[in-house]
C-alpha atoms as a PDB file:
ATOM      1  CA  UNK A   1     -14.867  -8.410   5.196  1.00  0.00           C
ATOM      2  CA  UNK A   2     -12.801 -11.543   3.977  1.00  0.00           C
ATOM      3  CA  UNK A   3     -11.029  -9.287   2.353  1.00  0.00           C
ATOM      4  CA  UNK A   4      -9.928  -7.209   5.421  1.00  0.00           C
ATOM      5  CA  UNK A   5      -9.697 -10.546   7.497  1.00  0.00           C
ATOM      6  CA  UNK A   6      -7.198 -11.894   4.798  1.00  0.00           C
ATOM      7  CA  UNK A   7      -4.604  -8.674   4.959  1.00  0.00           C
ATOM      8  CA  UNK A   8      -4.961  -8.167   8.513  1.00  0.00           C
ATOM      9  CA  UNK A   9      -3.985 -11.994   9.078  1.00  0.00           C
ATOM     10  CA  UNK A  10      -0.941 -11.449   6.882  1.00  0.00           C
ATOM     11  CA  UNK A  11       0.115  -8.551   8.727  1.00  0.00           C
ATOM     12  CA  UNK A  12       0.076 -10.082  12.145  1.00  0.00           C
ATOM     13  CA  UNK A  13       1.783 -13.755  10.982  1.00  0.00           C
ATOM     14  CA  UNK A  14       4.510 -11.157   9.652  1.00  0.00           C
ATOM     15  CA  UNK A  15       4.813  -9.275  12.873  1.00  0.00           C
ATOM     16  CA  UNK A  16       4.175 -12.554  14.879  1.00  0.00           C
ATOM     17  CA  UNK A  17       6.824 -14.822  12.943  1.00  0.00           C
ATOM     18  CA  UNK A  18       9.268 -12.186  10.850  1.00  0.00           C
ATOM     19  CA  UNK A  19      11.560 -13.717   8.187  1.00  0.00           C
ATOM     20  CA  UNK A  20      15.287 -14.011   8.928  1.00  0.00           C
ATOM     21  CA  UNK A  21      17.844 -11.527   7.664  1.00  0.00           C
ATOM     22  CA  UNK A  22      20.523 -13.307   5.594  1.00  0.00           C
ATOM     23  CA  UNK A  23      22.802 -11.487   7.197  1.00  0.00           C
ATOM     24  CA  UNK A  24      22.663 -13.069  10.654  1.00  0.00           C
ATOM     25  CA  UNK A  25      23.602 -16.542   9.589  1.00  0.00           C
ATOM     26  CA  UNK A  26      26.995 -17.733   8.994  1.00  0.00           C
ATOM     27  CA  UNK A  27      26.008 -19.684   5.315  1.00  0.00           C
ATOM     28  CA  UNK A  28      23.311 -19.769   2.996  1.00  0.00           C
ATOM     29  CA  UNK A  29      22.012 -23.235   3.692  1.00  0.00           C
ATOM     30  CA  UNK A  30      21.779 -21.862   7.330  1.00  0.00           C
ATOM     31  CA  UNK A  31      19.522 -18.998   6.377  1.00  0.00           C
ATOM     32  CA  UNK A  32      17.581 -21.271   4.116  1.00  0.00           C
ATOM     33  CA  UNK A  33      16.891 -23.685   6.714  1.00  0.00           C
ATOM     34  CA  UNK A  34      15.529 -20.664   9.598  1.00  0.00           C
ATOM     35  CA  UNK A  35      13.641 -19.400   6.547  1.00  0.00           C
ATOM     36  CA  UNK A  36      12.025 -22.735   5.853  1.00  0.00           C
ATOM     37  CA  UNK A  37      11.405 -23.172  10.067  1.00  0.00           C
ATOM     38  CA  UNK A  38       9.432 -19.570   9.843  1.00  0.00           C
ATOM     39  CA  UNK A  39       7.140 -20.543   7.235  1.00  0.00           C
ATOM     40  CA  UNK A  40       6.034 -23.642   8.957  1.00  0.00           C
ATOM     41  CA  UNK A  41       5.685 -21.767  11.779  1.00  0.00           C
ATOM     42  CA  UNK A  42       3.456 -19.193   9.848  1.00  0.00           C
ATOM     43  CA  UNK A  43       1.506 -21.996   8.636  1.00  0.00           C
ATOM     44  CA  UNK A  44       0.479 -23.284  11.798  1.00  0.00           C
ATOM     45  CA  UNK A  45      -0.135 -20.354  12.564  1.00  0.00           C
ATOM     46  CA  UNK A  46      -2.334 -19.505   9.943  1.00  0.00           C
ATOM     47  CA  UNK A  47      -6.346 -20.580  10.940  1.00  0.00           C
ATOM     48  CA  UNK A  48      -5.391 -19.267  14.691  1.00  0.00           C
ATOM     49  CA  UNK A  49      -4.809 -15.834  13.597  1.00  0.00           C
ATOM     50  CA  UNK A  50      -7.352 -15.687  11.021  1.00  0.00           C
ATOM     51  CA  UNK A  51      -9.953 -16.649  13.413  1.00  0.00           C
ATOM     52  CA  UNK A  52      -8.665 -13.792  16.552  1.00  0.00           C
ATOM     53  CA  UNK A  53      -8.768 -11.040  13.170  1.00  0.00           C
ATOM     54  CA  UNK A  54     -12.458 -12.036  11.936  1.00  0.00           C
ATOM     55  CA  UNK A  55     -13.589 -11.989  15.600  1.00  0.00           C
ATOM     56  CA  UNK A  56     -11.558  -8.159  15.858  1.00  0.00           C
ATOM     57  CA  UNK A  57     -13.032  -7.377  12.328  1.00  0.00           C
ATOM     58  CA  UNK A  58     -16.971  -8.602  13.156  1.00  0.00           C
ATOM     59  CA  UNK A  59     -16.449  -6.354  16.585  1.00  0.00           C
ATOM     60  CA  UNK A  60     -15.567  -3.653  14.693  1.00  0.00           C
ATOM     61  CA  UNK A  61     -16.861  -3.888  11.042  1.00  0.00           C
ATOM     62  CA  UNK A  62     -20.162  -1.586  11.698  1.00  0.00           C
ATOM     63  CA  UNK A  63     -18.333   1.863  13.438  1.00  0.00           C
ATOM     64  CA  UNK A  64     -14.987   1.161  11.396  1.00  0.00           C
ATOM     65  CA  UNK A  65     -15.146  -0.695   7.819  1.00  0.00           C
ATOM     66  CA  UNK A  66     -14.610   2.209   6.178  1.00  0.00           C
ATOM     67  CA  UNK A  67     -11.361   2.409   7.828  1.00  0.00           C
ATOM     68  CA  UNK A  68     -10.292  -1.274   7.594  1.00  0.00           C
ATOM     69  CA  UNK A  69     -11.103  -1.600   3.570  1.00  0.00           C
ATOM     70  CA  UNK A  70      -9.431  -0.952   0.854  1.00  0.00           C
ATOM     71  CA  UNK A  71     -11.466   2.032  -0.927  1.00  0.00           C
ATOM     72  CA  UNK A  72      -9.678   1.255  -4.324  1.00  0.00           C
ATOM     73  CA  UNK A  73     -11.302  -2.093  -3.856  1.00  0.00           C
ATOM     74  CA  UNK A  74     -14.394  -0.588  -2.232  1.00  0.00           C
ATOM     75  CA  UNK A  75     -14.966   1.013  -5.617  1.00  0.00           C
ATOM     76  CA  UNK A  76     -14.081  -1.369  -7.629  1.00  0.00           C
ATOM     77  CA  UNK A  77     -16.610  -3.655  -6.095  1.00  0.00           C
ATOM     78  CA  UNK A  78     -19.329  -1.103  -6.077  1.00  0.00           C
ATOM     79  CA  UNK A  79     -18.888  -0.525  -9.624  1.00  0.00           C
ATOM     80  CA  UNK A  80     -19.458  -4.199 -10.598  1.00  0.00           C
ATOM     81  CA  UNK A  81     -22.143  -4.758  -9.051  1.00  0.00           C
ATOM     82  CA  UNK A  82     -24.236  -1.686  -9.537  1.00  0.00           C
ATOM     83  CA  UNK A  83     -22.943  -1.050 -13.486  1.00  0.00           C
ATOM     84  CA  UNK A  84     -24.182   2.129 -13.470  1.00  0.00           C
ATOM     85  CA  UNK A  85     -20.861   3.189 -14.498  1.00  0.00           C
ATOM     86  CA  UNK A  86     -18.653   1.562 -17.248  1.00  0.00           C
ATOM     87  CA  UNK A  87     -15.522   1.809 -14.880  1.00  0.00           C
ATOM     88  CA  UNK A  88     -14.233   2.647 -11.636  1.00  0.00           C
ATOM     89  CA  UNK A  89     -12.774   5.465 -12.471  1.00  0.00           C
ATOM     90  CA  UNK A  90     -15.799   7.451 -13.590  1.00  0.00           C
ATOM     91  CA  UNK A  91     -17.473   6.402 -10.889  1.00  0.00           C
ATOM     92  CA  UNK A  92     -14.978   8.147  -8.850  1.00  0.00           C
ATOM     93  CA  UNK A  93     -15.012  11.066 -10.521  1.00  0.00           C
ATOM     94  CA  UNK A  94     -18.759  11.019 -10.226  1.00  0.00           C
ATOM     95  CA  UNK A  95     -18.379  10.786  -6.509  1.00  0.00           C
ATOM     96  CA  UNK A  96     -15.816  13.144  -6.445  1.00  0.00           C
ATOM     97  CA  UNK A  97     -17.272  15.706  -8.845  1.00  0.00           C
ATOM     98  CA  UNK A  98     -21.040  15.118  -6.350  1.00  0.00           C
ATOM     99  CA  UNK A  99     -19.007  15.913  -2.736  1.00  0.00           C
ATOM    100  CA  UNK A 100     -17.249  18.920  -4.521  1.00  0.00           C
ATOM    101  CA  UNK A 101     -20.956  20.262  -4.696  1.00  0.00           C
ATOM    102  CA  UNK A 102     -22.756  18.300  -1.812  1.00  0.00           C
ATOM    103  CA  UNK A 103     -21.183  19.158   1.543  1.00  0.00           C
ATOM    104  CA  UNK A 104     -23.547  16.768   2.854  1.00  0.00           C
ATOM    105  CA  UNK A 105     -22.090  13.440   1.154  1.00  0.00           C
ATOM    106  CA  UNK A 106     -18.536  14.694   1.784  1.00  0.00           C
ATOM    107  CA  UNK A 107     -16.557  12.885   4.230  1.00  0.00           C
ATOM    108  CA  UNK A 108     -15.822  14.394   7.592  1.00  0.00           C
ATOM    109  CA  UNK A 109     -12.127  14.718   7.358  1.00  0.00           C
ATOM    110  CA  UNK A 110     -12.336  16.357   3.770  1.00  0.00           C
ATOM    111  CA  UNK A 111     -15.121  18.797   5.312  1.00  0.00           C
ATOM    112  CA  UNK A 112     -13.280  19.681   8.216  1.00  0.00           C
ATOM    113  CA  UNK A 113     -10.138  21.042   6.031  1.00  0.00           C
ATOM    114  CA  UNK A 114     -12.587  22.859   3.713  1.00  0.00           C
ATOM    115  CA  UNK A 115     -13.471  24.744   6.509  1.00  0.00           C
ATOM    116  CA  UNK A 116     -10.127  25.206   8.095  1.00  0.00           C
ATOM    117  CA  UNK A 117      -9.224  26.636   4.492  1.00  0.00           C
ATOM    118  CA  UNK A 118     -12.319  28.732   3.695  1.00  0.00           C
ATOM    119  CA  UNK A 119     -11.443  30.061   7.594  1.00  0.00           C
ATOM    120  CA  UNK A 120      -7.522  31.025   6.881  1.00  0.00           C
ATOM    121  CA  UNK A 121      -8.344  32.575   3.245  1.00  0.00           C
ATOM    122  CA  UNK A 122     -10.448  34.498   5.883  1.00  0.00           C
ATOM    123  CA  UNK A 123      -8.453  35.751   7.759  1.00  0.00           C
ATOM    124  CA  UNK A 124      -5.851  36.316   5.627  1.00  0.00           C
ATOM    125  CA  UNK A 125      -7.827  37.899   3.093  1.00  0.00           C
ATOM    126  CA  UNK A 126      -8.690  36.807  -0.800  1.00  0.00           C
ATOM    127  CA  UNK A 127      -7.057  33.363  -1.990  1.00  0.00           C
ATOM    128  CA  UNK A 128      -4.081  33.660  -3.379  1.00  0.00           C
ATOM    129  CA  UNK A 129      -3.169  36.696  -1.887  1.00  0.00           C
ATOM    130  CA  UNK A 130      -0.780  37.692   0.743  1.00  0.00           C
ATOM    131  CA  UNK A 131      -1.027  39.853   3.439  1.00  0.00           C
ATOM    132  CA  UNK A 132       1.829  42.246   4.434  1.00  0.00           C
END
């Protein structure tokens, strides 16, 4: 969840306090200077925002973490702390390899276009063919 909190803070300081365009400044120094101005101003910023996104987060972390983390990092973490497999990457295969056979453990979205498919090779007859 810190994680999450940390990303979504950056995200919103950028959107709340966006870095100057050199372009809109008539010197360098100028552009320098707002640039300098902007970071303060993110700093200050900084504990305010993080605080509002961990409230958001806690609110929504049990209906929507899988949504807000990073599932390269999701993995990643699993993998270390379980060590049942040497790397991430075989773990994912592993998981992939298990919902390519389980359409219980797949997730809903990935389900939901199997179906769609298995439907239109239906209807349009044997994969890989074309009807006239």
């Amino acid at each position: 969840m810190q994680e999450v909190s940390k990303t979504l803070t950056h995200l919103e300081i950028n959107r709340a306090h966006p870095q100057p365009r050199p372009g809109d400044f008539n010197s360098t120094p100028e552009f320098y200077l707002a640039s300098a101005r902007v970071d303060e101003d993110r700093a200050k910023a900084w504990d305010s925002i993080l605080a509002a996104q961990q409230v958001l987060i806690r609110d929504r972390w049990e209906d929507d973490f899988l949504d807000l983390v990073d599932p390269k990092k999701l993995l990643g973490a699993l993998q270390a702390k379980t060590r049942i497999f040497n790397k991430a990457p075989v773990l994912r295969k592993a998981l992939l390899t298990q919902a390519g056979r389980d359409d219980l453990v797949r997730p809903p979205g990935l389900e939901e276009f199997r179906l769609k498919m298995a439907q239109l090779c239906a209807i349009t007859g044997e994969p890989g063919t074309r009807r006239s």
